[in-house]
Protein backbone atom coordinates (compact mmCIF):
# COMPACT_ATOMS: atom_id res chain seq x y z
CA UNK A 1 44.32 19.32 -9.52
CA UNK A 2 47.10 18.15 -6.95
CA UNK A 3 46.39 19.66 -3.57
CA UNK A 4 50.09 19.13 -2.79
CA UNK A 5 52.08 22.25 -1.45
CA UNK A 6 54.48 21.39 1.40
CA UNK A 7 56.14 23.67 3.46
CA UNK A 8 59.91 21.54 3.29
CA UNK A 9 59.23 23.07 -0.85
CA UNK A 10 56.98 26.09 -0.22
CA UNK A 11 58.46 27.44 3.23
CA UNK A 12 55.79 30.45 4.52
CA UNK A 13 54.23 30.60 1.36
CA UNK A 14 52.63 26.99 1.95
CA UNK A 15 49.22 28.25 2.81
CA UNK A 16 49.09 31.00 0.68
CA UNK A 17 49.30 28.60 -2.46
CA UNK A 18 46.97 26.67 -0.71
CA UNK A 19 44.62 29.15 -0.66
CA UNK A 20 45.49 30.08 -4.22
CA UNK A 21 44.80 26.77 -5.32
CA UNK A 22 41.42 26.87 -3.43
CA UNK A 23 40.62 30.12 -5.77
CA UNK A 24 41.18 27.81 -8.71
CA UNK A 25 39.55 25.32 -7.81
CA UNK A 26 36.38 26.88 -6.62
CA UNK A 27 36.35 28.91 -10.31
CA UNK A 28 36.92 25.47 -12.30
CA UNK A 29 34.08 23.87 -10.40
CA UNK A 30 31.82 26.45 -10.80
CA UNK A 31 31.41 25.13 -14.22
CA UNK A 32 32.61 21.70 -14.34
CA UNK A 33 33.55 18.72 -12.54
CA UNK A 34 36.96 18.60 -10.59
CA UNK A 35 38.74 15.61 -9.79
CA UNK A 36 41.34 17.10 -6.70
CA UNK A 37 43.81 14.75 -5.34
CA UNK A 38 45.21 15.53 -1.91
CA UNK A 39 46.80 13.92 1.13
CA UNK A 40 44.40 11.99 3.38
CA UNK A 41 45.47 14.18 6.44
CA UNK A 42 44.52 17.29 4.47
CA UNK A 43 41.07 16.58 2.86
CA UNK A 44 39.37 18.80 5.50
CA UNK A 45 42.07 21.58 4.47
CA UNK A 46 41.14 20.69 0.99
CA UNK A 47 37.26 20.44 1.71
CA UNK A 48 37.30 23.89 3.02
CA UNK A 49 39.45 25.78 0.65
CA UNK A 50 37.99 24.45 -2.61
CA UNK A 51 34.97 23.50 -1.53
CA UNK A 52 33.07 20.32 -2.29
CA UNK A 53 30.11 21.02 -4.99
CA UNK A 54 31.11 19.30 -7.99
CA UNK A 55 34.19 18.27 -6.58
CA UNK A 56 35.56 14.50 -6.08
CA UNK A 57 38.41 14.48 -3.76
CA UNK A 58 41.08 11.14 -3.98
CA UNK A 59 43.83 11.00 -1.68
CA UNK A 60 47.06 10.04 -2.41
CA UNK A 61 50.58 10.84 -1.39
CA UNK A 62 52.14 14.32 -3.28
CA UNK A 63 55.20 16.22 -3.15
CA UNK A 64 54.00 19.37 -5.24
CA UNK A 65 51.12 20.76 -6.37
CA UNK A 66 51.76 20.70 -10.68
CA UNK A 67 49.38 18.54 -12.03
CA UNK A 68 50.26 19.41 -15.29
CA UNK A 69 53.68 17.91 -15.11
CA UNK A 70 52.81 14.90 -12.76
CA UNK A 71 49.84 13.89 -14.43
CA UNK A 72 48.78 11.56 -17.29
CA UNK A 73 48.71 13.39 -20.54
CA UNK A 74 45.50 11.97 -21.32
CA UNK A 75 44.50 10.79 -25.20
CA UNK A 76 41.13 9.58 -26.83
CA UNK A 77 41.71 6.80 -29.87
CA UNK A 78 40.03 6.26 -32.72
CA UNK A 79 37.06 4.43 -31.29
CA UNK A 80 36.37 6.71 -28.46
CA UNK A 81 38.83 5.12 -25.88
CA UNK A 82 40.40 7.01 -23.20
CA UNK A 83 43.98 6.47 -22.66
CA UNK A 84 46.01 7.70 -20.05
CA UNK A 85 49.88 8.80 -21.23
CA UNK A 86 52.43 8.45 -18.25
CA UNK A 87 55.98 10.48 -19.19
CA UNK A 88 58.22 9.29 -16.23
CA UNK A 89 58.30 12.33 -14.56
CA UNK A 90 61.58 12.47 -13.10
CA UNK A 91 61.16 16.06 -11.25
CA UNK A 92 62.12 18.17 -13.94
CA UNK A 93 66.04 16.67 -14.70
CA UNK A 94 65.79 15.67 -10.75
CA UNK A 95 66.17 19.06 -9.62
CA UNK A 96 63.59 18.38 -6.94
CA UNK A 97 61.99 15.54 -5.32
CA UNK A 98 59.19 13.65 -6.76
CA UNK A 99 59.05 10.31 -5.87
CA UNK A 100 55.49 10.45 -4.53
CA UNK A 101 54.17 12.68 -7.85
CA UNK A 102 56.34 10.33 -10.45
CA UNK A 103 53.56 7.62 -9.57
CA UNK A 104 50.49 9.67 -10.07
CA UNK A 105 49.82 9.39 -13.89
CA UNK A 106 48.94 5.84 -13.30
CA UNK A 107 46.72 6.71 -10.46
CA UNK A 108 45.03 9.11 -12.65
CA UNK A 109 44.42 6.50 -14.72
CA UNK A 110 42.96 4.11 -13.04
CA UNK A 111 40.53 6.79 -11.33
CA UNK A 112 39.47 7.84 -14.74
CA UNK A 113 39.08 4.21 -16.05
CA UNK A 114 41.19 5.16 -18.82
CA UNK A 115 44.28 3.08 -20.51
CA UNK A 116 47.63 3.10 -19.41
CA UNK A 117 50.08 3.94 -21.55
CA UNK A 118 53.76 4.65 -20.70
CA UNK A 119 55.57 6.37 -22.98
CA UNK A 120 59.30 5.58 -23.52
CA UNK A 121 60.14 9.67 -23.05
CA UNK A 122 60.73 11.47 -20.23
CA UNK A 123 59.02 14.57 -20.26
CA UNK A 124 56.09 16.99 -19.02
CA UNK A 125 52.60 18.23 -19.37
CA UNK A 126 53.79 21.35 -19.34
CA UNK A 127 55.75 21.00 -22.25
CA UNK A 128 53.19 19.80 -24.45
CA UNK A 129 50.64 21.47 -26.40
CA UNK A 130 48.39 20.41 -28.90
CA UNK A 131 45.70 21.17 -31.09
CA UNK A 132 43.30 18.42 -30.96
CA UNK A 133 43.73 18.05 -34.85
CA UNK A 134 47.43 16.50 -35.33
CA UNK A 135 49.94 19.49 -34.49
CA UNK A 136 51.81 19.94 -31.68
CA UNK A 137 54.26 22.65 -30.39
CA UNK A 138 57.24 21.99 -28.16
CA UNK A 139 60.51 23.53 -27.17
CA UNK A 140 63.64 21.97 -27.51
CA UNK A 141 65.19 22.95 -24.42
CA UNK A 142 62.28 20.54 -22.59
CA UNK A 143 62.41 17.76 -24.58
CA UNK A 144 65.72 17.79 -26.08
CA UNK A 145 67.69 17.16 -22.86
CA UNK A 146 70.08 14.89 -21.61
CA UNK A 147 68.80 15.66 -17.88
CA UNK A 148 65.42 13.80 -19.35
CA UNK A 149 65.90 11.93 -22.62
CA UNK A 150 69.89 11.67 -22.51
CA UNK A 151 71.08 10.15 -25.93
CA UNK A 152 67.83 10.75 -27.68
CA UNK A 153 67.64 12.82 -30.64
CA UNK A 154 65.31 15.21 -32.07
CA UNK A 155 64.45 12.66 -34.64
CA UNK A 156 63.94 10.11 -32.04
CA UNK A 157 62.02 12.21 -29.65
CA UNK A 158 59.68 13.39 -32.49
CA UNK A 159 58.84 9.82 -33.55
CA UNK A 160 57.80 8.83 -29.86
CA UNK A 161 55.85 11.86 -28.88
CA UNK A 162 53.96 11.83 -32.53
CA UNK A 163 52.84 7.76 -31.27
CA UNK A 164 52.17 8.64 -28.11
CA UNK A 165 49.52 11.95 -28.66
CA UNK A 166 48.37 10.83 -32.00
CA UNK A 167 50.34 13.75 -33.74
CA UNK A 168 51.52 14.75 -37.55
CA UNK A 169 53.38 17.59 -36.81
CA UNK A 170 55.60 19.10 -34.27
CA UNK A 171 56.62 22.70 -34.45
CA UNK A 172 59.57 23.22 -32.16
CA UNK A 173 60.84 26.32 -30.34
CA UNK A 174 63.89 26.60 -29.18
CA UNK A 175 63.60 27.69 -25.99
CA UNK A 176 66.34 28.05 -23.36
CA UNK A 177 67.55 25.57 -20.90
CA UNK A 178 68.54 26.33 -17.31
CA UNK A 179 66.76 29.73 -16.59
CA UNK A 180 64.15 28.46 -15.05
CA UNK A 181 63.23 24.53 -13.40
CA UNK A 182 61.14 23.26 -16.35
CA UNK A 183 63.58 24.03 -19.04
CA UNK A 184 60.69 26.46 -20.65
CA UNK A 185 58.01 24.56 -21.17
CA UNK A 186 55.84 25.81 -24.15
CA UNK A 187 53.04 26.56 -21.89
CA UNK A 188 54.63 29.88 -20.94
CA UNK A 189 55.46 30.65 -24.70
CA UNK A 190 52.89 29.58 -27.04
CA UNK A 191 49.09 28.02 -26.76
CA UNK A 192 46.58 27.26 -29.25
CA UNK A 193 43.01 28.80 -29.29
CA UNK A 194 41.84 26.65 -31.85
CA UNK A 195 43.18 24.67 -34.99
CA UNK A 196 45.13 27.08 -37.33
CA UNK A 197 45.12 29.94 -34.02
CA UNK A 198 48.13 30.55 -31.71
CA UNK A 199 48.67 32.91 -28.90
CA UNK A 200 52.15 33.62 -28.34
CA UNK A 201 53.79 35.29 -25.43
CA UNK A 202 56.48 38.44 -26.40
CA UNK A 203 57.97 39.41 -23.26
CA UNK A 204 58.59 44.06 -24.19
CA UNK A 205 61.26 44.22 -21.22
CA UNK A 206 64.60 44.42 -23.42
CA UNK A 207 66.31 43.44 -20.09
CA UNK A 208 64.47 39.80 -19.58
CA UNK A 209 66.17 37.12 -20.94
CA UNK A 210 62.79 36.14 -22.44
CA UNK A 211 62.56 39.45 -24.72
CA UNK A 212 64.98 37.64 -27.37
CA UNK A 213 63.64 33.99 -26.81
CA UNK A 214 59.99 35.21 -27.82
CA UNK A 215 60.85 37.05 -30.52
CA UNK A 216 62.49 34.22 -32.17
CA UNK A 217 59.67 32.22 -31.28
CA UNK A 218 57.29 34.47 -32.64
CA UNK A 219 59.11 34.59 -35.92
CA UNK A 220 59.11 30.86 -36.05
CA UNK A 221 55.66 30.28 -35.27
CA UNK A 222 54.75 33.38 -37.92
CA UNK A 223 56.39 31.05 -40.97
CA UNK A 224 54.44 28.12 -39.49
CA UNK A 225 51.83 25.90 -40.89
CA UNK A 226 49.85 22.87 -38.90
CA UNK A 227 49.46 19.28 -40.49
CA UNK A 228 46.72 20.40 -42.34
CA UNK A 229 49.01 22.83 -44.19
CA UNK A 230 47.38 25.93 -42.37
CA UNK A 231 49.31 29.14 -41.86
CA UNK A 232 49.64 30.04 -38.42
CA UNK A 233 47.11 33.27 -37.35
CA UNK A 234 49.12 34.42 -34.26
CA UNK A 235 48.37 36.61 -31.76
CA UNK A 236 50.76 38.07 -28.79
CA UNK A 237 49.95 38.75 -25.00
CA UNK A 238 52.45 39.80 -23.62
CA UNK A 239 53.29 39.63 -19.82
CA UNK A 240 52.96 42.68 -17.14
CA UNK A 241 55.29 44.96 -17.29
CA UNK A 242 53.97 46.62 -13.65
CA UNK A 243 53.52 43.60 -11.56
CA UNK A 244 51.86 44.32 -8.26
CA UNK A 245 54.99 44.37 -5.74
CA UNK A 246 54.96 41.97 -2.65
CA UNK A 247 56.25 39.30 -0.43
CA UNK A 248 55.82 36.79 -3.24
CA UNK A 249 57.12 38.58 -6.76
CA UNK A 250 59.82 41.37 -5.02
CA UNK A 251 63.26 40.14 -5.68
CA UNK A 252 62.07 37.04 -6.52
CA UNK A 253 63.27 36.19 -10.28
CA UNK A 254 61.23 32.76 -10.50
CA UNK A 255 58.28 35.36 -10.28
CA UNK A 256 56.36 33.91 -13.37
CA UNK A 257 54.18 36.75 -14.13
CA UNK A 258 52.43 35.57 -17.26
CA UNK A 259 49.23 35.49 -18.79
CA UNK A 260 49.90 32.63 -21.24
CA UNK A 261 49.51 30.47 -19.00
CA UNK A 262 45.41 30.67 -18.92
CA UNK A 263 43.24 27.65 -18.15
CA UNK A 264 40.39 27.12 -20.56
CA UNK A 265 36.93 24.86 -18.96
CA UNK A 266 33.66 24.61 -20.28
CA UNK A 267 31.74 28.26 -20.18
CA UNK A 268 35.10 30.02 -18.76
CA UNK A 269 38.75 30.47 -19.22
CA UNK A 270 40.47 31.00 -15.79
CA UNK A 271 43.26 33.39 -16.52
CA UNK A 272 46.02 35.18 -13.60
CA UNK A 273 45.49 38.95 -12.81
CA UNK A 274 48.68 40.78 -11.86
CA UNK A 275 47.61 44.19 -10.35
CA UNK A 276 48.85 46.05 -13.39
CA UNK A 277 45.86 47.02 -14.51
CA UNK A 278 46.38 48.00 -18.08
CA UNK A 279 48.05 44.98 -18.58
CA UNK A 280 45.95 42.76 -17.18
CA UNK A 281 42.68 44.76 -18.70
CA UNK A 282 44.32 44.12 -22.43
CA UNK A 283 45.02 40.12 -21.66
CA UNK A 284 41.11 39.93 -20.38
CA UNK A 285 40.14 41.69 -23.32
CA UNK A 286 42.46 39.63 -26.19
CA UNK A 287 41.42 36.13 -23.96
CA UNK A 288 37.68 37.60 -24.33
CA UNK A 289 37.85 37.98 -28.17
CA UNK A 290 39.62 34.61 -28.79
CA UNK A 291 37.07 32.28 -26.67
CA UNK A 292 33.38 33.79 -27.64
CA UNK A 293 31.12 32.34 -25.39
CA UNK A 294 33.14 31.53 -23.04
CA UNK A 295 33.95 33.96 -19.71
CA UNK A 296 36.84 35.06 -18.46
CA UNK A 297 37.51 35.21 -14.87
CA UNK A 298 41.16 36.48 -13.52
CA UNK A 299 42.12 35.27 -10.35
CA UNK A 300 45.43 36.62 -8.15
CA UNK A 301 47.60 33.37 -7.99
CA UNK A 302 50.71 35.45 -6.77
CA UNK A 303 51.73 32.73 -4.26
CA UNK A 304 51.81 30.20 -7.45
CA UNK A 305 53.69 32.41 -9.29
CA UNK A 306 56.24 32.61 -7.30
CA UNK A 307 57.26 29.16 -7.54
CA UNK A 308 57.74 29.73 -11.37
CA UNK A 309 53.93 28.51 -12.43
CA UNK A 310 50.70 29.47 -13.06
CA UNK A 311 46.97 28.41 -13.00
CA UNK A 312 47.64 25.64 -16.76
CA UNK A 313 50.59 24.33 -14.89
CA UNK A 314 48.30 23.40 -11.30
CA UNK A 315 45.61 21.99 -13.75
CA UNK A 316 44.87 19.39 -16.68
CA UNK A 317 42.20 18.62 -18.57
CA UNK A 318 40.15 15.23 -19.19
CA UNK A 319 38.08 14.75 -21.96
CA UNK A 320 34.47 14.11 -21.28
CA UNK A 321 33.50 11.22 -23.00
């Protein structure tokens, strides 16, 4: 995690993410090691937040807290190796700033021991997801950009992402660009569970903008197959549509009340609550089914959310090797 909120981004909600983030981190670490990176000047913040069992804290200069974009993709080869994969974040098509978080892949790297590996794309971790067995779904609207990859086609994007994450296949989603800062990243739309499993978000408001994107994704990703020549088993969770009202979602249209964008850890799978309580009782319940074994704890991450992310997009996973 990137303990990284600053109030010339986050304005009075600074230290309400911050505590937010603390909520994360104190579920993730309940069950696993945590690697937190943070300002120097803010460890005790950080320290007292999160807490500090089975935490190890690195500081570092941030501008924003979304480790899943800023951070090396990270990749295991074919002898066990870890490699660290840098995509030149460039602050989402530079729509904000991110010189300090555009150099933490390699620091990620080098804390892990792992590889480095830059990748000739500009992209995010956001917009990647994978199944650990050679497919891969991404959206278009992320990757094929000319505010990241200008003059690259699809072809041409394809190629370098399948080198870079040891892929076969790519299923892509269209997307839409410009609604929101990332472009839609597929970690708001679509998520595997397992190999030949997909979760897939279908915003029900007929007035979102989102209503017609995820029904067209959902048809796509129905007439999908994986490398292995799998059809697709997809299931939908859809997002609230009775979102606890309050200083951080109320008029606020980056309000990014979805439950898609889960965390899974070992023994848990930290998901958002939203105060609608039918809504968010069905997402514990289909999250529950999907990961036997495996408990699901909902946090309120409100203050996140309204920034446009969620709990996958303030996290990212490293293999334990």
């Amino acid at each position: 995690m990137a303990f990284g909120a600053q109030e010339a981004i986050w304005e009075d909600f600074t230290g309400d993410v911050q505590q937010a983030q603390g909520r994360i981190a104190r579920a993730i670490a309940a069950y696993q090691p945590l690697t937190l990176f943070c300002r120097a000047e803010e460890r005790g913040l950080a320290e007292q937040l999160c807490g500090s069992h089975n935490i190890t804290f690195v500081s570092t200069e941030l501008d924003d807290i979304w480790m899943r974009d800023i951070g090396a993709n990270f990749v295991v080869d074919g002898e066990g190796g870890l490699g660290a994969v840098d995509f030149n974040f460039n602050g989402w098509g530079n729509k904000q700033r991110h010189a300090r978080d555009a150099r933490l892949a390699r620091q990620m790297a080098d804390a892990a021991g792992a590889r480095y590996l830059r990748s000739e794309l500009v992209g995010e971790g956001g917009g990647i997801e994978v199944d650990g067995h050679g497919t891969g779904i991404m959206t278009q609207s992320s990757w094929i950009n000319g505010n990241r990859n200008p003059g690259w086609s699809q072809a041409e994007v394809e190629e370098e992402l399948k080198a870079c994450l040891g892929l076969r296949k790519i299923i892509w989603l269209p997307g839409i660009k410009g609604r929101d800062i990332t472009d839609a990243h597929v970690d708001f739309y679509a998520r595997f569970v397992r190999p030949g499993v997909v979760v897939a978000n279908l915003d029900n408001d007929p007035d979102s903008y989102d209503h017609s994107v995820t029904l067209e994704h959902l048809e796509i990703l129905r007439a999908a197959s994986d490398a292995d020549g799998r059809k697709l088993q997809v299931h939908t969770l859809s997002p609230p549509m009775n979102p606890r009202q309050n200083r951080f979602s109320r008029g606020n249209p980056e309000f990014a009340a979805g439950y898609i964008n889960y965390f899974v850890i070992n023994g848990a799978v930290i998901s958002p609550q939203f105060g609608d309580r039918q809504a968010d009782a069905k997402a514990h319940s289909l999250l529950a089914s999907l990961y036997p074994g495996r408990q699901v704890i909902q946090l309120d991450i409100d203050a996140i959310a309204a920034g446009g992310g969620g709990i996958h997009c303030v996290t990212h996973q490293q293999p334990g090797l």
